[in-house]
C-alpha atoms as a PDB file:
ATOM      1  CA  UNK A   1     -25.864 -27.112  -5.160  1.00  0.00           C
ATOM      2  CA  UNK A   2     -22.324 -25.140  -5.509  1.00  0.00           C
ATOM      3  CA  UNK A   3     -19.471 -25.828  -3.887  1.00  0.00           C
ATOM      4  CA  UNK A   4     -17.214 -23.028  -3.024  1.00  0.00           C
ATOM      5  CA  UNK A   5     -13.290 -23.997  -1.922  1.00  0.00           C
ATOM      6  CA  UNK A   6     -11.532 -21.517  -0.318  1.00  0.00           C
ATOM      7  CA  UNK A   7      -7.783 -21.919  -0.620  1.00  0.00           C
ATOM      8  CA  UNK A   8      -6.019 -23.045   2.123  1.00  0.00           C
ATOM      9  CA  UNK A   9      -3.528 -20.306   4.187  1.00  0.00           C
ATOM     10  CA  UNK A  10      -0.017 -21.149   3.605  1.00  0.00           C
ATOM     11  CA  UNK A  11       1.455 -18.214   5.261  1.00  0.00           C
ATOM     12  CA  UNK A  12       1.541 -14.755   5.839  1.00  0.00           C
ATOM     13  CA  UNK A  13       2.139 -11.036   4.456  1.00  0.00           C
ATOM     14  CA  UNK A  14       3.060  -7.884   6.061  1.00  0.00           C
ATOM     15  CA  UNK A  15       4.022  -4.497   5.114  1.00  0.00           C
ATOM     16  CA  UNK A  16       7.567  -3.948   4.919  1.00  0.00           C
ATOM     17  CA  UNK A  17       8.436  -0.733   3.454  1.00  0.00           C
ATOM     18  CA  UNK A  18       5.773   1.933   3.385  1.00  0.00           C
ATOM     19  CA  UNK A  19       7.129   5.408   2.078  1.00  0.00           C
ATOM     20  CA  UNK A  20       6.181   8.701   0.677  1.00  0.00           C
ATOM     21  CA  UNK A  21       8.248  11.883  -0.796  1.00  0.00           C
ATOM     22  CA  UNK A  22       6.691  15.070  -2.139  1.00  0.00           C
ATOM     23  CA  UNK A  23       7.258  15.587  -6.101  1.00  0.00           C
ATOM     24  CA  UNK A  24       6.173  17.883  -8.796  1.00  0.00           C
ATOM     25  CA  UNK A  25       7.289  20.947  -7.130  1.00  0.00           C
ATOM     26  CA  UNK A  26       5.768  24.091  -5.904  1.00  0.00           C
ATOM     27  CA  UNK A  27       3.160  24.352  -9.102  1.00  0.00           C
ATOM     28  CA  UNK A  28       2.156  21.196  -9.252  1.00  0.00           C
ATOM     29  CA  UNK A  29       2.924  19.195  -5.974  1.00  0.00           C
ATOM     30  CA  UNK A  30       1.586  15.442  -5.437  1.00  0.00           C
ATOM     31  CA  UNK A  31       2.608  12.458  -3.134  1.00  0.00           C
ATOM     32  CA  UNK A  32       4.836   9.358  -4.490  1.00  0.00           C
ATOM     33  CA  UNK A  33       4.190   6.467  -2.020  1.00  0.00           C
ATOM     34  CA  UNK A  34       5.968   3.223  -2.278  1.00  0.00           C
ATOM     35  CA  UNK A  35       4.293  -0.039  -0.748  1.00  0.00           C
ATOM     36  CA  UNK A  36       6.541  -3.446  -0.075  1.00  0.00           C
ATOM     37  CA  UNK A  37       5.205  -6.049   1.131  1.00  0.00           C
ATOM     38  CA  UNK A  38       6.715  -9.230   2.265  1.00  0.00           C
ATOM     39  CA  UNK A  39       5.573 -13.158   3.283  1.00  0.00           C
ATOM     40  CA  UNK A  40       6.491 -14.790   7.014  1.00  0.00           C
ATOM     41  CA  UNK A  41      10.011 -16.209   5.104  1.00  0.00           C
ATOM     42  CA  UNK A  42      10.776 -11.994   4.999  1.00  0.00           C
ATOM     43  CA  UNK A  43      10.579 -12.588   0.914  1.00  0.00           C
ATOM     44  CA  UNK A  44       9.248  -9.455  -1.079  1.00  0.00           C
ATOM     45  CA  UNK A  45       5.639 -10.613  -1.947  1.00  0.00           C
ATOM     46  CA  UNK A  46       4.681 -10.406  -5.670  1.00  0.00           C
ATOM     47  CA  UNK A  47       1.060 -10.229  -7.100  1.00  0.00           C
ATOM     48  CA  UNK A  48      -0.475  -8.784  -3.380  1.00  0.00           C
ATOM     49  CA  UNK A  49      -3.340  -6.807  -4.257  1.00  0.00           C
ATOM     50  CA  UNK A  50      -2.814  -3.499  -1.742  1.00  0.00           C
ATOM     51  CA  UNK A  51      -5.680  -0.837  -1.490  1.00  0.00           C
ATOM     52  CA  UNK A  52      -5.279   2.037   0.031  1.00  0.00           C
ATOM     53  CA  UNK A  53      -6.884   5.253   0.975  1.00  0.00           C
ATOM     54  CA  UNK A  54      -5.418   8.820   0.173  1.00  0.00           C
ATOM     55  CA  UNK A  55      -6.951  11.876   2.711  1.00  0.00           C
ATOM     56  CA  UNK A  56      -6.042  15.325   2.687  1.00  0.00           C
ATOM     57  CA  UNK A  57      -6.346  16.939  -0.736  1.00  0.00           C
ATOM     58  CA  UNK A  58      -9.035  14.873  -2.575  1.00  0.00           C
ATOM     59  CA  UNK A  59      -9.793  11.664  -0.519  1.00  0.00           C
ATOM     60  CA  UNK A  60      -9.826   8.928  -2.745  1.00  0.00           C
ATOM     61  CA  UNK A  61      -9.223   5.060  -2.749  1.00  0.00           C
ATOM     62  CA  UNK A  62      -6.712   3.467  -4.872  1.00  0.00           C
ATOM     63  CA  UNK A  63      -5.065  -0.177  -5.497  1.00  0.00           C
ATOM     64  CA  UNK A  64      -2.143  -1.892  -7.107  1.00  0.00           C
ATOM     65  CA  UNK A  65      -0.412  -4.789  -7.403  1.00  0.00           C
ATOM     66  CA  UNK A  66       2.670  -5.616  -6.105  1.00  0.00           C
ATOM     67  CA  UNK A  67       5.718  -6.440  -8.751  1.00  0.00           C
ATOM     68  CA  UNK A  68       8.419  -9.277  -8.539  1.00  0.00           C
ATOM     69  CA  UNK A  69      10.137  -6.947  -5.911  1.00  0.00           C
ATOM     70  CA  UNK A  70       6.909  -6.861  -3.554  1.00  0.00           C
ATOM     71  CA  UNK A  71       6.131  -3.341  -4.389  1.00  0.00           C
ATOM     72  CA  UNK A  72       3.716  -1.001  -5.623  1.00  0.00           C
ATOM     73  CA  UNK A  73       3.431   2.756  -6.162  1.00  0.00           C
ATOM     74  CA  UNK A  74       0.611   5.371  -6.166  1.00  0.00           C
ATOM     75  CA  UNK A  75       0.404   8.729  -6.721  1.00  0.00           C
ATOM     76  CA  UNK A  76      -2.271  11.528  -5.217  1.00  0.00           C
ATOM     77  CA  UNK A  77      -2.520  13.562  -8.212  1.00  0.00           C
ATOM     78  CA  UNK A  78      -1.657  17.252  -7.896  1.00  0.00           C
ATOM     79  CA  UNK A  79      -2.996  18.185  -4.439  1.00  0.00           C
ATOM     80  CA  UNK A  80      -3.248  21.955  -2.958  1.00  0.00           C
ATOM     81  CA  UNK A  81      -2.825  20.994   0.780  1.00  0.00           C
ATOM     82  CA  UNK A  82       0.054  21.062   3.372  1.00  0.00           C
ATOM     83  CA  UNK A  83       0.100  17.552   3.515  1.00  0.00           C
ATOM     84  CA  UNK A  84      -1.322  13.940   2.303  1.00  0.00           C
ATOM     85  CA  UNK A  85      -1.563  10.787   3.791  1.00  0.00           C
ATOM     86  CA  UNK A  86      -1.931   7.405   2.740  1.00  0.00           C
ATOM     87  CA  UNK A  87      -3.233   4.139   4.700  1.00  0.00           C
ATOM     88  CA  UNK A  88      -2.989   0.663   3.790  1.00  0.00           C
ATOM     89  CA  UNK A  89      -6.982  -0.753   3.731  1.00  0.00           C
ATOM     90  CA  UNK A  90      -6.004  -4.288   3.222  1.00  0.00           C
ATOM     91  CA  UNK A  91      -3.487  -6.304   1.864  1.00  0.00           C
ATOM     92  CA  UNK A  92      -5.044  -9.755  -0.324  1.00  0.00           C
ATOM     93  CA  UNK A  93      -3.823 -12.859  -1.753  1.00  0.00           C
ATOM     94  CA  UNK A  94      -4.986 -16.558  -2.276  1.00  0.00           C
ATOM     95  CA  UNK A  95      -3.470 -18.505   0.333  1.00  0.00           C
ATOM     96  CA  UNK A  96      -2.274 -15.832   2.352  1.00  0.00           C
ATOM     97  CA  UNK A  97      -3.637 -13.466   5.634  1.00  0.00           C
ATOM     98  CA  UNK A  98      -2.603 -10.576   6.101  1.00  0.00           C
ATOM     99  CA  UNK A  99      -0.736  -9.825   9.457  1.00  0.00           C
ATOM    100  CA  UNK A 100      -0.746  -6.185  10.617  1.00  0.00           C
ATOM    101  CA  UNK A 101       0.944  -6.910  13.833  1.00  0.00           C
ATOM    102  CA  UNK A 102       3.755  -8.124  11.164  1.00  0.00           C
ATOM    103  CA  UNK A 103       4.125  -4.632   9.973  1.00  0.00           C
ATOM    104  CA  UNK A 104       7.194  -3.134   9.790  1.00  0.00           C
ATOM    105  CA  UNK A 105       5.966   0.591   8.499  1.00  0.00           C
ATOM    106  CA  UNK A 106       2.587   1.735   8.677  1.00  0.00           C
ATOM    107  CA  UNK A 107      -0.252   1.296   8.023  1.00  0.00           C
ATOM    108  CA  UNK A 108       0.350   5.502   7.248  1.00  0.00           C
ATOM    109  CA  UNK A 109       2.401   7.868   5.899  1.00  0.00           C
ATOM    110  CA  UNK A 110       1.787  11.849   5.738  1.00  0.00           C
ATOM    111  CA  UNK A 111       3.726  13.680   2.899  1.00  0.00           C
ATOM    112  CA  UNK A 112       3.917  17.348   3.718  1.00  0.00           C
ATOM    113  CA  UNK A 113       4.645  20.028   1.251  1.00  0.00           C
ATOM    114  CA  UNK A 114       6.414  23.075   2.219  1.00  0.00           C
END
């Protein structure tokens, strides 16, 4: 037989800081979003494995994760829309559940592009 052991839940994490700014210009415009993510001690949160989803432009799913500041950064690629956004899918890491009621920012942020 195999035995699977599950860690235990020690605490918490949340999103913190969720953020997005248009770069690249008129020619070659994309989305810059920023991810923090703290425990239930408000601590940043390092090695949190976010996924998210990008719509608008070309849909696609992406993930990261997070550094010794709690945070993580995507970019859309070049995009030919008015506007992006990005949701946070899930947040994971042993011994922690994530807590969207927790959240701070989020779970989305649209980036429009003038």
């Amino acid at each position: 037989t195999t035995t699977t052991s599950i860690p235990p839940i020690v605490g918490t994490i949340h999103i913190h800081e969720l953020k997005g700014d248009d770069k690249g210009g008129d020619d070659e415009p994309y989305a810059r979003i920023e991810v923090q993510i703290r425990n239930d001690r408000d601590r940043n949160q390092r090695g949190v494995l976010v996924i998210g989803r990008f719509s608008g432009g070309e849909p696609r799913q992406v993930s990261g994760t997070t550094n010794n500041k709690g945070k993580v950064i995507f970019e859309s690629g070049i995009v030919d829309t008015d506007a992006v956004t990005f949701t946070v899918v899930s947040l994971a890491l042993d011994g922690y559940a994530y807590a969207p009621e927790d959240n701070r920012r989020g779970p989305s942020v649209t980036v429009g592009f003038d």
